[in-house]
Protein backbone atom coordinates (compact mmCIF):
# COMPACT_ATOMS: atom_id res chain seq x y z
CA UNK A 1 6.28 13.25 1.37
CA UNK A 2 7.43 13.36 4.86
CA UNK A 3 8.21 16.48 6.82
CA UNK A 4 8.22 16.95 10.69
CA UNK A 5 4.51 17.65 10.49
CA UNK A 6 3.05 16.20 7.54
CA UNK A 7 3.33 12.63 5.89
CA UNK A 8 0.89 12.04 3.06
CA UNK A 9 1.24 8.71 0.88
CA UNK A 10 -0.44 7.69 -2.64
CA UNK A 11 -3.63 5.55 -1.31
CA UNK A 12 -5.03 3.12 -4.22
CA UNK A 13 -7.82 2.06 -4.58
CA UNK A 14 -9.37 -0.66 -7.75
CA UNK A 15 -9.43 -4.58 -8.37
CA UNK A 16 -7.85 -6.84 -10.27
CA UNK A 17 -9.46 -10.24 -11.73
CA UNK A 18 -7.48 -13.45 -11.23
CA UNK A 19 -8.24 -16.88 -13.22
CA UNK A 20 -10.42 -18.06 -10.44
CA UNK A 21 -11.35 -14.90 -8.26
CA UNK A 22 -11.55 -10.98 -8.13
CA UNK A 23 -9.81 -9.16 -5.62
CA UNK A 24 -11.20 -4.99 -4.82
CA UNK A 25 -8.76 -3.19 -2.36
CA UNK A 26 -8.81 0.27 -1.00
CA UNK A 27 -11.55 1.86 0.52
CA UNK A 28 -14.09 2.44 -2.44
CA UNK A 29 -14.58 6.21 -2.81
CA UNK A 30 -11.34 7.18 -0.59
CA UNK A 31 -8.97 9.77 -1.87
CA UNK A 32 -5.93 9.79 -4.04
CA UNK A 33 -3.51 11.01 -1.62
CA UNK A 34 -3.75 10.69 2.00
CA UNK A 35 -2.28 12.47 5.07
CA UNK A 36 -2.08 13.63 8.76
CA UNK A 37 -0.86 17.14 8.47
CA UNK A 38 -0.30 18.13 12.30
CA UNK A 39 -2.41 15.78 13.39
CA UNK A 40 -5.18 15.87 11.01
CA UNK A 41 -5.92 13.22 8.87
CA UNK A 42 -6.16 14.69 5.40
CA UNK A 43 -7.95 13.41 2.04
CA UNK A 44 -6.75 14.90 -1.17
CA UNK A 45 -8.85 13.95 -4.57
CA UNK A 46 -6.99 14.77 -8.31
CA UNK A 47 -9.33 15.26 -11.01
CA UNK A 48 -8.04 16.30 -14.48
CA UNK A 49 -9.80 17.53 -17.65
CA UNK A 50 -13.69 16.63 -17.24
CA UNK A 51 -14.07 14.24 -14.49
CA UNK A 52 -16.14 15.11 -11.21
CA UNK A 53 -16.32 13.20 -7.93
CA UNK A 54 -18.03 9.78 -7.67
CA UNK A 55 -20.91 9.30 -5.19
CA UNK A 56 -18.55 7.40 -2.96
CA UNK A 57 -16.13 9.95 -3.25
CA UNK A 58 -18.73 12.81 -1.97
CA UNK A 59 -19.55 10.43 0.74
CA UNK A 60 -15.88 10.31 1.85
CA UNK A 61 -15.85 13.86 1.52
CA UNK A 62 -18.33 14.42 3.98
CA UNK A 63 -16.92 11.18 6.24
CA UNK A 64 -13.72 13.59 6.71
CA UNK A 65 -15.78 16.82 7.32
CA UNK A 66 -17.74 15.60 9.43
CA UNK A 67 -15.16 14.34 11.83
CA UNK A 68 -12.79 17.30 11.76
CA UNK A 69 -10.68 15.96 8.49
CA UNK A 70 -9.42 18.13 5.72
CA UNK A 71 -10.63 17.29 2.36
CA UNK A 72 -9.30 18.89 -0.82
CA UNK A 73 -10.72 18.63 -4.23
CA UNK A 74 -7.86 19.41 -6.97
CA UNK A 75 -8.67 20.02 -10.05
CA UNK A 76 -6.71 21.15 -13.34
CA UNK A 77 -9.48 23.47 -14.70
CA UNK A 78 -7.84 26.98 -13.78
CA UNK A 79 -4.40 26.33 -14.33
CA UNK A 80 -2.93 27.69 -17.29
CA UNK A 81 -1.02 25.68 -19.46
């Protein structure tokens, strides 16, 4: 999505194993979604059904908070079907 203030962009994160090698890219623990939303950088996390943050993920939550970053945690758990 890009707007005159706000650009966000799908960030992935994961490995993959070759014959000879593994490769990891990403930032381990970084949000889903990423953005700069009037010039702040912003960190969005999607969670569905049960799942809860990873330790990494609560450490990149408080990376952003800590440096004036917007973190948001969505979840699906009070949206009605």
């Amino acid at each position: 999505m890009t707007s005159k203030f706000c650009r966000v962009w799908a960030n992935n994160t994961g490995m993959i194993k070759t014959e000879d090698r593994v490769v990891r890219f990403g930032l381990k623990g970084s949000s889903d979604i990423l953005g700069i939303y009037k010039g702040v950088f912003l960190g969005i996390e999607v969670k569905t059904g049960d799942a809860t943050q990873s330790k990494d993920q609560k450490i990149f939550q408080r990376m952003l908070d800590m440096r004036g970053g917007v973190y948001v945690l969505c979840t699906d758990r009070n949206v009605e079907q």
